[in-house]
C-alpha atoms as a PDB file:
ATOM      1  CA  UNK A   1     -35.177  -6.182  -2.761  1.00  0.00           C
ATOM      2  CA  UNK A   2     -37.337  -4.455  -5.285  1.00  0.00           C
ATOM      3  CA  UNK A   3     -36.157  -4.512  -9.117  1.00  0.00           C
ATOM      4  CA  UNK A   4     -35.823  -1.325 -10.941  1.00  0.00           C
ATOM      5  CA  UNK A   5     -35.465  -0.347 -14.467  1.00  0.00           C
ATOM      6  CA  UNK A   6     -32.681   1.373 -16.191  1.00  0.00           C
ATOM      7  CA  UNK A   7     -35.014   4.459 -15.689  1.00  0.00           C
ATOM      8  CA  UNK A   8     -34.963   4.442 -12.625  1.00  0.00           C
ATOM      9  CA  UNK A   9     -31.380   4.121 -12.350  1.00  0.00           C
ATOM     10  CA  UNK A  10     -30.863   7.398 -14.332  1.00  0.00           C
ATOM     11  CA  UNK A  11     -33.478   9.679 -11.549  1.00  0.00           C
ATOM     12  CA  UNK A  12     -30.407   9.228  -9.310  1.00  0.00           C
ATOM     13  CA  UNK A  13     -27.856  11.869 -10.617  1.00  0.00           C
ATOM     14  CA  UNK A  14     -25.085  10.853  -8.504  1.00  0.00           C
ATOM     15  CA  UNK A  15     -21.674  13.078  -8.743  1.00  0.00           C
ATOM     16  CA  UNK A  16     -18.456  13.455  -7.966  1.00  0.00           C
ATOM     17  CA  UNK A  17     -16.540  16.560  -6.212  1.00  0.00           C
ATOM     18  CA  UNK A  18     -14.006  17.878  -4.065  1.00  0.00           C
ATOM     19  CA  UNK A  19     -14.596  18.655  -0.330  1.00  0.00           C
ATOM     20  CA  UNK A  20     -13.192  22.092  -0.044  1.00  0.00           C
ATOM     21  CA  UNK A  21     -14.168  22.419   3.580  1.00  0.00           C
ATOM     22  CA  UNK A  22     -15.282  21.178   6.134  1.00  0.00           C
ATOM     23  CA  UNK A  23     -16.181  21.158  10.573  1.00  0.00           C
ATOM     24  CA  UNK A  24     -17.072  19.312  13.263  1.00  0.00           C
ATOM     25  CA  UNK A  25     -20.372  19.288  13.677  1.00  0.00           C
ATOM     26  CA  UNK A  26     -20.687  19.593  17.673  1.00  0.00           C
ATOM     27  CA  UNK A  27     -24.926  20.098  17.486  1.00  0.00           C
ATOM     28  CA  UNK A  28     -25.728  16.933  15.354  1.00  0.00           C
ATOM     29  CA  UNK A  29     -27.734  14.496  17.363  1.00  0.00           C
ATOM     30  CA  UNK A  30     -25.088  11.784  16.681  1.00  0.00           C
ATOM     31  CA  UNK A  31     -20.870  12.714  15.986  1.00  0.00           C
ATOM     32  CA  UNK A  32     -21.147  14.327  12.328  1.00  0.00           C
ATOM     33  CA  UNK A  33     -19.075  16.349   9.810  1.00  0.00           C
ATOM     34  CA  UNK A  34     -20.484  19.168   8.042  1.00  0.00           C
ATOM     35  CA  UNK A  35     -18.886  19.091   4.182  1.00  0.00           C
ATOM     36  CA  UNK A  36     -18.764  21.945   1.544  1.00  0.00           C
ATOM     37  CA  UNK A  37     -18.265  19.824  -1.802  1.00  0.00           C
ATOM     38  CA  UNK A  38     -17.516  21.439  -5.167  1.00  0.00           C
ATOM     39  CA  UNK A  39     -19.104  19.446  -8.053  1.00  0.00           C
ATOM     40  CA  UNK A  40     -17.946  22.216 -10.770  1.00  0.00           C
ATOM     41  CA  UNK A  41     -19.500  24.673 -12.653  1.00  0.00           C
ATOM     42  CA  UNK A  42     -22.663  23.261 -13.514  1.00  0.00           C
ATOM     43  CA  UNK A  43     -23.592  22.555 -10.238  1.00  0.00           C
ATOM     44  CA  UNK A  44     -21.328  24.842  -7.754  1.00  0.00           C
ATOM     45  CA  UNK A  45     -20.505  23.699  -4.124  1.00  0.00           C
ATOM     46  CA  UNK A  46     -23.321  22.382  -1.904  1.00  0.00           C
ATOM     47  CA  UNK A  47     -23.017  21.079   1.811  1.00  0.00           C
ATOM     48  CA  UNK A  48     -23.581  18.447   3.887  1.00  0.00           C
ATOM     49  CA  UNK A  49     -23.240  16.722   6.640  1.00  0.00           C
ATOM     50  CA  UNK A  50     -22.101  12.789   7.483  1.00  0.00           C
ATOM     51  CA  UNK A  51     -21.669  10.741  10.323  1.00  0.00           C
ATOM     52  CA  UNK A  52     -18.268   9.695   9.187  1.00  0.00           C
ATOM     53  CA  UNK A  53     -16.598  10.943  12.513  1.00  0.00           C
ATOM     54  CA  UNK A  54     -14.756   7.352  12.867  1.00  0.00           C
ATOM     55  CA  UNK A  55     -12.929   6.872   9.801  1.00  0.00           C
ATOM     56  CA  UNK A  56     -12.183  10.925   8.909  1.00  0.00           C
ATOM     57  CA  UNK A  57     -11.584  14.264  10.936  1.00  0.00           C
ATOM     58  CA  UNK A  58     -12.327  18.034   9.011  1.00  0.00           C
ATOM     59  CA  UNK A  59      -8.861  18.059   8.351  1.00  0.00           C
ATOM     60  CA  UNK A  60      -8.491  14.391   6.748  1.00  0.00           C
ATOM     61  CA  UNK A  61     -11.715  15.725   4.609  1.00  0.00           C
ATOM     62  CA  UNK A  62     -10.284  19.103   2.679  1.00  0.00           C
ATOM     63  CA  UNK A  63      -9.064  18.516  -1.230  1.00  0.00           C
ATOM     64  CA  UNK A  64     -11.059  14.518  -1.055  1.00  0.00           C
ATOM     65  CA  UNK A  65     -12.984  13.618  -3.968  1.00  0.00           C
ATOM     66  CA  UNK A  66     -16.789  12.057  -2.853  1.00  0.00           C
ATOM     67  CA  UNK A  67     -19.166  10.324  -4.425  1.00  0.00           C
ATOM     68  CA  UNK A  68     -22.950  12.465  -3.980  1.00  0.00           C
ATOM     69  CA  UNK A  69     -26.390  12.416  -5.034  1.00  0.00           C
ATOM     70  CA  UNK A  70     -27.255  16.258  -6.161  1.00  0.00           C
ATOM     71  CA  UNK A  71     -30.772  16.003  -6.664  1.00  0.00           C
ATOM     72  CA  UNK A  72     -32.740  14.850  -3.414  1.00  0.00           C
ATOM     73  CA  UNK A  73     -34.327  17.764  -2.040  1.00  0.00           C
ATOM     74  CA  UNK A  74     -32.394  19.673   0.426  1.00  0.00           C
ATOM     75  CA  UNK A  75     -33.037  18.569   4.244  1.00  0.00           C
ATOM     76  CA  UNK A  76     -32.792  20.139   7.361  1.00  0.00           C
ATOM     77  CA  UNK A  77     -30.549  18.443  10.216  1.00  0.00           C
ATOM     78  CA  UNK A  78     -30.193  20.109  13.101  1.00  0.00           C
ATOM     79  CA  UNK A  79     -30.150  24.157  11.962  1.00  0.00           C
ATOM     80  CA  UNK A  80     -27.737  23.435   9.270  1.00  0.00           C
ATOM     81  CA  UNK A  81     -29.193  22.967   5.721  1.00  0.00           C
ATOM     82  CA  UNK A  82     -27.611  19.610   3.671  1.00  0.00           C
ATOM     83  CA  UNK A  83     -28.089  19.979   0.078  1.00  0.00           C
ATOM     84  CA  UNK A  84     -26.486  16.544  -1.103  1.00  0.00           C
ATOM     85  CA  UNK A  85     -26.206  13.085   0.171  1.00  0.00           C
ATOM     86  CA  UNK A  86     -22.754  12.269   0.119  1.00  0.00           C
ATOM     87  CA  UNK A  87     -22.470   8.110  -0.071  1.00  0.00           C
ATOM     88  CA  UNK A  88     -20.364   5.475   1.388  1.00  0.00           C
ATOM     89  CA  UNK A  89     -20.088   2.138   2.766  1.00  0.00           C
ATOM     90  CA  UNK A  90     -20.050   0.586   6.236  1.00  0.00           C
ATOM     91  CA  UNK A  91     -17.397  -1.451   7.327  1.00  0.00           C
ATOM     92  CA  UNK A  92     -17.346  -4.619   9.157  1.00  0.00           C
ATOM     93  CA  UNK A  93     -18.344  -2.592  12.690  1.00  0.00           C
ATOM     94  CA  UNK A  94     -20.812   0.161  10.778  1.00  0.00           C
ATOM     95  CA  UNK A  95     -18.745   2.881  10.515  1.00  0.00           C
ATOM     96  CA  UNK A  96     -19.172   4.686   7.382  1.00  0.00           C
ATOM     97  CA  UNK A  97     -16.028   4.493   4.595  1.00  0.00           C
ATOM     98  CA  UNK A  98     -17.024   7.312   1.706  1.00  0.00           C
ATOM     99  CA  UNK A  99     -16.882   6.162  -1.647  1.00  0.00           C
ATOM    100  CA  UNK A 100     -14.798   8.081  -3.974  1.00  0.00           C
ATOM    101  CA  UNK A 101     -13.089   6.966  -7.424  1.00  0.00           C
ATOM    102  CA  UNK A 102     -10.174   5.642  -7.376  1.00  0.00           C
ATOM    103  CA  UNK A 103      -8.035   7.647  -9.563  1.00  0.00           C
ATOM    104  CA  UNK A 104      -8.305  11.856  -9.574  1.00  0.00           C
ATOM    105  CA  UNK A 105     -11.705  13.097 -12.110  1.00  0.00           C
ATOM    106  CA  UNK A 106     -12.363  16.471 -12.653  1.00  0.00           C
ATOM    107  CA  UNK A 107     -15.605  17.480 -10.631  1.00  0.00           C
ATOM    108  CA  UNK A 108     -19.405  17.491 -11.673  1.00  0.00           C
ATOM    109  CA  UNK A 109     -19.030  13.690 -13.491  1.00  0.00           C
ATOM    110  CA  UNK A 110     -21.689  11.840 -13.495  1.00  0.00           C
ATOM    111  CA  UNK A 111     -21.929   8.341 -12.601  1.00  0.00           C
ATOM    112  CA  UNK A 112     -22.164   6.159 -15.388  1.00  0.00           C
END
């Protein structure tokens, strides 16, 4: 694995906000969620979509703090438009577990 400088670290502006709705997403080439986060008022609410299907349904999803990176350039999966990369870990078959603080921040904080 490469090394990289405190710099670098500091490009990634990765935040934290509160899913305030979300869907199946039935057109995704593999099972998928589509995600409406709101990171506060500096940065609004911005969607996404995750293959999280295992672990989560839309409903487990609304009021959830995730962990995102806002500033990758928005990509285009499927015809829906995902603005953020919303992070998490697999577990020990590769299903995806979000990663969220532990205890209840207010939205928009940056990781530090």
């Amino acid at each position: 694995m490469d090394k990289i400088g405190f710099d670098d670290f500091l490009k990634v502006d990765v935040r934290v906000g509160r899913v305030v709705r979300a869907e199946a997403f039935p057109e995704a080439r593999n099972p998928a969620i589509k995600m409406w986060v709101d990171f506060g008022d500096e940065i609004g609410e911005r969607k996404t979509s995750a293959q999280v299907t295992v672990h989560y349904t839309p409903e487990m999803l609304i009021g959830r703090q995730v962990m995102a990176v806002v500033n990758f350039p928005p990509r285009q999966i499927g015809k829906f438009m995902s603005e953020v990369l919303v992070l998490g870990f697999p577990d020990a078959e590769g299903a995806i577990v979000l990663a969220a603080p532990d205890q209840d921040v207010p939205s928009g904080g940056r990781l530090h």
